[in-house]
Protein backbone atom coordinates (compact mmCIF):
# COMPACT_ATOMS: atom_id res chain seq x y z
CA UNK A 1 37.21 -23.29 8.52
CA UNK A 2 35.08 -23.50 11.49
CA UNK A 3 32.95 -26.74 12.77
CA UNK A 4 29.75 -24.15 11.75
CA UNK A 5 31.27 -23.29 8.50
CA UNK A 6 31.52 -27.61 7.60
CA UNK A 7 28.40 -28.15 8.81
CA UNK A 8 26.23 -25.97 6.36
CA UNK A 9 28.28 -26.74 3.55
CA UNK A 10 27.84 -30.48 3.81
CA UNK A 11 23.92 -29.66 4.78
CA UNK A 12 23.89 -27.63 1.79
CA UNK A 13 25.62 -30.33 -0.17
CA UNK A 14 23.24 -33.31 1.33
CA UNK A 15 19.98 -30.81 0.80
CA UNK A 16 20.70 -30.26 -3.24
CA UNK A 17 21.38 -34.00 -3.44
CA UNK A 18 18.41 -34.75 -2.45
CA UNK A 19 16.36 -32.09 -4.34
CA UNK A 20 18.07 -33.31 -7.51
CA UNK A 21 16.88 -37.20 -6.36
CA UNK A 22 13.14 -35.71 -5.59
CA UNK A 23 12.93 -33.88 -9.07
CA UNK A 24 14.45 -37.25 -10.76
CA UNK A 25 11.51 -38.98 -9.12
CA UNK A 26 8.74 -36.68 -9.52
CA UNK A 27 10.09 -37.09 -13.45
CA UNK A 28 9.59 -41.23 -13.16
CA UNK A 29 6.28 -41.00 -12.20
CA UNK A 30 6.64 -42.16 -8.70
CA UNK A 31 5.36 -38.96 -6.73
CA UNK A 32 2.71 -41.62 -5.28
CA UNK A 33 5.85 -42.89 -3.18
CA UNK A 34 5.14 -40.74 -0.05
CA UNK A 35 7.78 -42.35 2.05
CA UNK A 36 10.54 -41.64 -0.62
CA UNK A 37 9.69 -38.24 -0.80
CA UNK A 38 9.83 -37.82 2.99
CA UNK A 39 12.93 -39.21 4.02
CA UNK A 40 14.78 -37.00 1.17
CA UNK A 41 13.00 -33.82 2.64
CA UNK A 42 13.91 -35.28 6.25
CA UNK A 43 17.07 -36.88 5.82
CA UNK A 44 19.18 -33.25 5.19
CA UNK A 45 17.54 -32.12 8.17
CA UNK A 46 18.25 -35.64 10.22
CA UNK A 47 21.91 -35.41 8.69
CA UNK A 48 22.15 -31.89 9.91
CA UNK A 49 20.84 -32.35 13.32
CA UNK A 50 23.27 -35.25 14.33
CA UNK A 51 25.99 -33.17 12.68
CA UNK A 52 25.33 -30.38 14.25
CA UNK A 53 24.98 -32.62 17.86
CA UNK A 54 28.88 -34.07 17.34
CA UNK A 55 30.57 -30.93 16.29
CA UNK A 56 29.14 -27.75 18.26
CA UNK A 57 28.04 -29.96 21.86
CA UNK A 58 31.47 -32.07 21.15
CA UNK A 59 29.65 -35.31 21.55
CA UNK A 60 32.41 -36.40 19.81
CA UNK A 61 35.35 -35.48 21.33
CA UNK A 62 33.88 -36.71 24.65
CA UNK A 63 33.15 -40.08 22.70
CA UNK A 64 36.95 -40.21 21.73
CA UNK A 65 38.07 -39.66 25.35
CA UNK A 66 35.73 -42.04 26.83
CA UNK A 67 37.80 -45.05 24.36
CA UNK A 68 41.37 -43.51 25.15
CA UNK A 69 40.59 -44.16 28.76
CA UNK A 70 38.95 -47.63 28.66
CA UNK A 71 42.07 -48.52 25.83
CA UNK A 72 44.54 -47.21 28.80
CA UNK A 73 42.40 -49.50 31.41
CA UNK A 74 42.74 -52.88 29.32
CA UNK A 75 46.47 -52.09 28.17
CA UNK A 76 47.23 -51.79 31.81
CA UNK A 77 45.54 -54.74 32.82
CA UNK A 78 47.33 -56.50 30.04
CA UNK A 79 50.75 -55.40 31.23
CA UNK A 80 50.78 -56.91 34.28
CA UNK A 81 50.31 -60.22 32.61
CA UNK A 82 53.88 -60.24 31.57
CA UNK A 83 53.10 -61.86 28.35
CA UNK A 84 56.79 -62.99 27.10
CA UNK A 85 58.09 -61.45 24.11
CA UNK A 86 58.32 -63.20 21.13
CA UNK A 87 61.22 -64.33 18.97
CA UNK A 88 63.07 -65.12 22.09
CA UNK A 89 64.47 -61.93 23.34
């Protein structure tokens, strides 16, 4: 399954969610609550967008090698402390 493939199924997924939670609303009455209805017509497409931003552009990979190399900087610093082991050996 490619990164394309997950991210329009869990678009598709987020989108009917929210569709069900807008028709549940407009059932209670509370269509007058503008800002509800936006952010569940906006939030698929915000959910989408950053989605789509971490898997196809790899912000995320470059994310994960960007912490392996600052982990690698303090472990090294911390090695040359020499901190004694413990339970005496």
């Amino acid at each position: 399954m490619d990164a394309t493939t997950i991210i329009l199924s869990i678009a598709l997924v987020w989108l009917l969610s929210a569709y069900a939670m807008l028709f549940w609303v407009s059932h209670e009455n509370w269509v007058e609550d503008y800002h509800l209805i936006g952010s569940l017509v906006l939030g698929p497409f915000n959910f989408a967008l950053v989605a789509y931003l971490m898997v196809v552009h790899r912000v995320w990979p470059r994310v994960r090698r960007f912490y392996r190399r600052e982990r690698a900087s303090i472990v090294s610093k911390l090695e040359i402390i020499k901190w004694p082991r413990l339970g005496g050996r």
